[in-house]
Protein backbone atom coordinates (compact mmCIF):
# COMPACT_ATOMS: atom_id res chain seq x y z
CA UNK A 1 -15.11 14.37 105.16
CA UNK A 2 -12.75 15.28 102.44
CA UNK A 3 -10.78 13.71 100.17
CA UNK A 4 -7.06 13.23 101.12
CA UNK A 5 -5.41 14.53 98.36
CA UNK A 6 -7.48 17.79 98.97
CA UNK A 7 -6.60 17.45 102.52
CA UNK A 8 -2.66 17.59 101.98
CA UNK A 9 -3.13 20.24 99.68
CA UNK A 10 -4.73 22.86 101.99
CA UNK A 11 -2.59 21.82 104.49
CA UNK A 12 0.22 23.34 102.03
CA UNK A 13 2.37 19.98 101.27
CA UNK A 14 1.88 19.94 97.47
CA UNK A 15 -0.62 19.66 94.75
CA UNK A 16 -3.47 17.50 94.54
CA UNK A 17 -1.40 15.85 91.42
CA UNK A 18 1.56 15.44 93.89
CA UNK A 19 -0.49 14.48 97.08
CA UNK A 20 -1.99 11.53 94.48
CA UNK A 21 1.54 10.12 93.39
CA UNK A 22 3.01 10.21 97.60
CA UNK A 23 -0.17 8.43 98.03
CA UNK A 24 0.04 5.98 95.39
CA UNK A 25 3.66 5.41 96.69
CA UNK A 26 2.49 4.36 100.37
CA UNK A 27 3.97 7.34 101.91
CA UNK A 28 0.87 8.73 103.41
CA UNK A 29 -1.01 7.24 106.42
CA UNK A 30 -4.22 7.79 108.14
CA UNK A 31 -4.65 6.23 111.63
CA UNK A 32 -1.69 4.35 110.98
CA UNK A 33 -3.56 3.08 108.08
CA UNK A 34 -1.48 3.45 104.88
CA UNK A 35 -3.54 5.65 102.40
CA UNK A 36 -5.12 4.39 98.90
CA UNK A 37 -6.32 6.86 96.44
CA UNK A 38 -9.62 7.96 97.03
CA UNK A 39 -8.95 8.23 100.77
CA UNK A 40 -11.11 10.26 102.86
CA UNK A 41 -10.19 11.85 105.83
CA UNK A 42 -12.75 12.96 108.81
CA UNK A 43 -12.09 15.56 111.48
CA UNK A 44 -9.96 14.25 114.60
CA UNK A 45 -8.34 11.95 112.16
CA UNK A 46 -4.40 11.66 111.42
CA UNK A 47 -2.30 11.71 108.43
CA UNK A 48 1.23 11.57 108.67
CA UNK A 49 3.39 12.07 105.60
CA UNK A 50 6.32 9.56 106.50
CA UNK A 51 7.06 10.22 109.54
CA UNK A 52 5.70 14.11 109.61
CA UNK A 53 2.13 14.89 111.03
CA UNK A 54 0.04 16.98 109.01
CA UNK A 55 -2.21 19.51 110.35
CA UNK A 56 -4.79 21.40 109.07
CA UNK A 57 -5.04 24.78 106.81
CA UNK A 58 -2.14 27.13 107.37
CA UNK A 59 -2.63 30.79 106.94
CA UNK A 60 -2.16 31.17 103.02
CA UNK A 61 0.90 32.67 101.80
CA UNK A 62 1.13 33.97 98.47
CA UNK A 63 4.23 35.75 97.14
CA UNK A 64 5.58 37.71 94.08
CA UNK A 65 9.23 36.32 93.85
CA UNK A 66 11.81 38.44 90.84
CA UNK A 67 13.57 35.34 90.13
CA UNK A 68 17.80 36.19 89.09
CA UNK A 69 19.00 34.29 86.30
CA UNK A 70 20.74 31.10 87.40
CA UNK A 71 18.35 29.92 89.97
CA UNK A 72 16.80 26.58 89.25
CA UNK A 73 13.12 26.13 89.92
CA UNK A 74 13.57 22.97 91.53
CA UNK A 75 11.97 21.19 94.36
CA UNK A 76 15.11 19.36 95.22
CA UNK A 77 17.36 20.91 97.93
CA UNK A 78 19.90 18.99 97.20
CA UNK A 79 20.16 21.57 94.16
CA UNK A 80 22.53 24.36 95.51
CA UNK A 81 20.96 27.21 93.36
CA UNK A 82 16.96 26.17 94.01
CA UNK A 83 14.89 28.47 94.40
CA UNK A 84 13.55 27.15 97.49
CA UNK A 85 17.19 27.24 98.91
CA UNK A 86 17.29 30.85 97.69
CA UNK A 87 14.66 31.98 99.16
CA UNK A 88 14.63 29.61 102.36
CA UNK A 89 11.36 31.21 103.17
CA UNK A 90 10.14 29.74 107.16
CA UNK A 91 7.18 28.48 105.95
CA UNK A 92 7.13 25.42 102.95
CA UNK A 93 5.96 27.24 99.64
CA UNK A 94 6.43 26.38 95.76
CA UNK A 95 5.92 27.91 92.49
CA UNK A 96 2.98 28.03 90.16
CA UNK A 97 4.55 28.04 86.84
CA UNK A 98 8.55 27.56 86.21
CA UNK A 99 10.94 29.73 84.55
CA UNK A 100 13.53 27.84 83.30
CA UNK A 101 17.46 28.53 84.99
CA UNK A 102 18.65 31.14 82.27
CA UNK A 103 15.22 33.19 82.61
CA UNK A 104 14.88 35.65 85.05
CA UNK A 105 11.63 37.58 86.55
CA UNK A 106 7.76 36.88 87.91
CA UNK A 107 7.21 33.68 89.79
CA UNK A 108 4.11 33.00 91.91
CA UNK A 109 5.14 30.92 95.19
CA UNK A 110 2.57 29.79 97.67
CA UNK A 111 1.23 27.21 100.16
CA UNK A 112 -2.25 27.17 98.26
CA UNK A 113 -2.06 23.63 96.46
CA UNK A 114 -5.42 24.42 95.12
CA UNK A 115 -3.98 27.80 93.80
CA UNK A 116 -1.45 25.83 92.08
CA UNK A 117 -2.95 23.46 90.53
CA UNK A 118 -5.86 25.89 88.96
CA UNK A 119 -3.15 28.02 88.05
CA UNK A 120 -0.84 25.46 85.65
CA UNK A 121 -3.44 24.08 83.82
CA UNK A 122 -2.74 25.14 80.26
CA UNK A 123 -6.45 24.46 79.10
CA UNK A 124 -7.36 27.57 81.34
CA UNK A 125 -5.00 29.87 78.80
CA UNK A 126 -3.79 32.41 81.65
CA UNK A 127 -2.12 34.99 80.41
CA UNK A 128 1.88 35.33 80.92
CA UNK A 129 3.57 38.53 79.62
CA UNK A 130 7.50 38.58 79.11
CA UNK A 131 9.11 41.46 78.05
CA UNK A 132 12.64 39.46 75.59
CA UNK A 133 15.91 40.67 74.26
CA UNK A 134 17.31 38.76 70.63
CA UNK A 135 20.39 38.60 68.91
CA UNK A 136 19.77 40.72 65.43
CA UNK A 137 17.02 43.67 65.21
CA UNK A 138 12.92 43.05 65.46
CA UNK A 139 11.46 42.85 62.14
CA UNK A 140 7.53 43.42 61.41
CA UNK A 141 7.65 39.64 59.72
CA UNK A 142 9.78 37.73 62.68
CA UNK A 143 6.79 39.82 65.30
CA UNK A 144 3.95 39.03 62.58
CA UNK A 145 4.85 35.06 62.46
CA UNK A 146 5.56 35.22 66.27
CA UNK A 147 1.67 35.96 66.66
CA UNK A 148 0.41 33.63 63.97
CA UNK A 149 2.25 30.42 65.75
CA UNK A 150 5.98 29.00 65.73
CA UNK A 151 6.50 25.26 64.81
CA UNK A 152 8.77 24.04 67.08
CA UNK A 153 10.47 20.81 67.08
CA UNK A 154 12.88 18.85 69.66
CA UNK A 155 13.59 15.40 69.14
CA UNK A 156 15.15 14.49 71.65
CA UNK A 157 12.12 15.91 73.98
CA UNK A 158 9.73 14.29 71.27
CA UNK A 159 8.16 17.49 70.28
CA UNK A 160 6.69 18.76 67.39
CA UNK A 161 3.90 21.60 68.03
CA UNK A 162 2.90 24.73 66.63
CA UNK A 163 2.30 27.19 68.98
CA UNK A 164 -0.69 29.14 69.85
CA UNK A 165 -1.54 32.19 68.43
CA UNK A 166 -0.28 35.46 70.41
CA UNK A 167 0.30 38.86 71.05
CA UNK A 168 3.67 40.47 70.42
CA UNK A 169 4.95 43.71 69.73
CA UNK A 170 8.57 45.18 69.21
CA UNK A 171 9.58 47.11 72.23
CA UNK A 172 12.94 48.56 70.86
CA UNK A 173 15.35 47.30 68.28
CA UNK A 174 16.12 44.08 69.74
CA UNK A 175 13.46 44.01 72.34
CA UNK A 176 9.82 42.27 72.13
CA UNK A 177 7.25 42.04 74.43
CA UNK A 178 4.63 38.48 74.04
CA UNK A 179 1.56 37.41 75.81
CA UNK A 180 1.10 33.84 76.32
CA UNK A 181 -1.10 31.68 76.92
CA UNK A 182 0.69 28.74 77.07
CA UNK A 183 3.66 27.61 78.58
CA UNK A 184 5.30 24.53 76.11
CA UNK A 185 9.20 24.10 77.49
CA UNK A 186 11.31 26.76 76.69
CA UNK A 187 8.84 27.93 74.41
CA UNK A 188 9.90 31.42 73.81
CA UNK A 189 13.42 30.44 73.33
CA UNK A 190 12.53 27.74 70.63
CA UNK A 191 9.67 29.94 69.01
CA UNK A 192 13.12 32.57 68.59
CA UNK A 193 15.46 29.44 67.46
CA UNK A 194 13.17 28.76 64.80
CA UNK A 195 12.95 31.96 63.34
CA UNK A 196 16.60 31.76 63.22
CA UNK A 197 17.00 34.31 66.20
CA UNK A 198 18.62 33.44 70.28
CA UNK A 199 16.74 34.89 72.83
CA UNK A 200 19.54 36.58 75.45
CA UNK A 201 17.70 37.92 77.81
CA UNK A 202 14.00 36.73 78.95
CA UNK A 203 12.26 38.15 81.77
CA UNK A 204 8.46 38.02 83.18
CA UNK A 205 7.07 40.81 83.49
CA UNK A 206 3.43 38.99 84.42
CA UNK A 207 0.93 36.70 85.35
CA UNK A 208 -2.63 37.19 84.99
CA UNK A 209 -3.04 40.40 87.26
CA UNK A 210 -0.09 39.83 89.12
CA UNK A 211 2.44 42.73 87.85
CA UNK A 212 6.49 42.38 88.16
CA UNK A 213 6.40 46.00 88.85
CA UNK A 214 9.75 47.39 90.60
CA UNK A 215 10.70 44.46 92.70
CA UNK A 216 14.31 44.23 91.88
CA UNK A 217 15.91 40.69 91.60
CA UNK A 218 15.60 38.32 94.14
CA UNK A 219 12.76 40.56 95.83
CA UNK A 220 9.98 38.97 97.55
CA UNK A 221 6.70 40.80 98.35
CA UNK A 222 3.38 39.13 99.97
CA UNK A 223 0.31 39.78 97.44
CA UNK A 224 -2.17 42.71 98.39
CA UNK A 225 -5.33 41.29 99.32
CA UNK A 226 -6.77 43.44 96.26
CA UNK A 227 -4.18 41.77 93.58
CA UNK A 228 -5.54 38.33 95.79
CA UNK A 229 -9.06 38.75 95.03
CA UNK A 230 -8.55 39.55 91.44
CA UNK A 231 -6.71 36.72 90.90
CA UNK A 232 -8.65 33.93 92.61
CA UNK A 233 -11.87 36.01 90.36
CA UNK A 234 -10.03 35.58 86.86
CA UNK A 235 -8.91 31.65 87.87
CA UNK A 236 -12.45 31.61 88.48
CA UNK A 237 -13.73 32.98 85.34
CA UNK A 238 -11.22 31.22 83.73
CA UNK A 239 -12.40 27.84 84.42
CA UNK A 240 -15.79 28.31 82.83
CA UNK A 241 -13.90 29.53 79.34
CA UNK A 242 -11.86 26.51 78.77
CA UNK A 243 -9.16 26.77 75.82
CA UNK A 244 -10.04 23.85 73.29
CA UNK A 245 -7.78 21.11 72.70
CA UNK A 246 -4.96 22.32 74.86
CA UNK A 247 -4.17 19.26 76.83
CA UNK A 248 -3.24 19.62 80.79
């Protein structure tokens, strides 16, 4: 048996989290039986989401996607510039990590729930690298406090953090490059803001091992199973070197 959250997952509908909230909403079924959390489902058993039967484990798919500027990554189709409309890929994949609409570059879509959901939780600190463009030239001080931690504040989104420490290093004389390993909203745009700086141009370059490389915008390109193994090692490794206090 396995638990049916799991069970939509590796079929490729969602995310464990997600596969919890449809079946905390009643819109799962097993037998005809509407689902409960904690649900487990046997082999020869079926669960229907709505109306939809869901099958087993799909082949995995697992993509490198150069996002353009001005796509939204967004879940809802009704969303003319999603990225799932963008793409309208055959087979139903979503991103592990957003970039928000004005950013352009890396995104990591797939059908692996379990993929996803190791690969967004912030306590893990995976590495993101993004190579950003300012307003007014790099100084040694505005890269030195970018490393030590920004605090950033919005209101109206209630929040009030200092970042985590990080690498950065000026790339050209408005150009940085930062490593993350944390992904607050719009962080590198607000770290920039509060150093009294506007990022123009952001763009990510990478993801763990997963490289940008030359894929040119709105390129798509399936993972090598090489770049696959690596990265399903480091999530691994990562899991066992937890970053403290960092909630999920």
């Amino acid at each position: 048996m396995v638990r049916l959250n799991k069970y939509l997952s590796d079929a490729g509908i969602c995310s464990r989290r997600e596969a919890d909230r449809l079946i905390e909403n009643g819109q799962v079924t097993v037998d005809g039986v509407r689902a409960v959390p904690g649900t487990k489902v046997e082999p020869g058993q079926e669960v229907r989401l709505g109306k939809r039967i869901v099958g087993g484990r799909p082949k995995r798919v697992v993509l490198a996607v150069n996002k353009p500027a001005g796509i939204v990554c967004t879940e809802e189709r009704r969303e003319r510039k999603s990225i799932i409309r963008y793409l309208d890929y055959p087979e139903r994949i979503t991103y592990a990590g957003r970039l928000d609409k004005d950013s352009e570059g890396l995104l990591i879509m797939t059908n692996d729930g379990d993929l996803i959901d190791k690969m967004m939780r912030a306590r893990y600190g995976h590495e993101k690298e993004y190579r950003v463009t300012v307003d007014k030239p790099v100084t040694e001080e505005f890269i030195r406090k970018m490393c030590e931690g920004v605090r950033i504040r919005d209101t109206e989104k209630g929040l009030d953090a200092v970042t985590r420490p990080c690498r950065a290093q000026c790339i050209g004389k408005y150009t940085f490059s930062i490593i993350l390993t944390q992904g607050l909203n719009r962080q590198i745009r607000r770290m920039c803001e509060a150093l009294g700086y506007k990022a123009v141009r952001l763009v990510r370059v990478r993801i763990m091992n997963i490289e940008l490389g030359r894929l040119k915008s709105g390129e798509v390109r399936k993972l090598s199973e090489q770049e696959l193994k690596e990265l399903y090692e480091r999530i691994e490794e990562s899991q066992n070197v937890r970053i403290s206090g960092e909630a999920e």
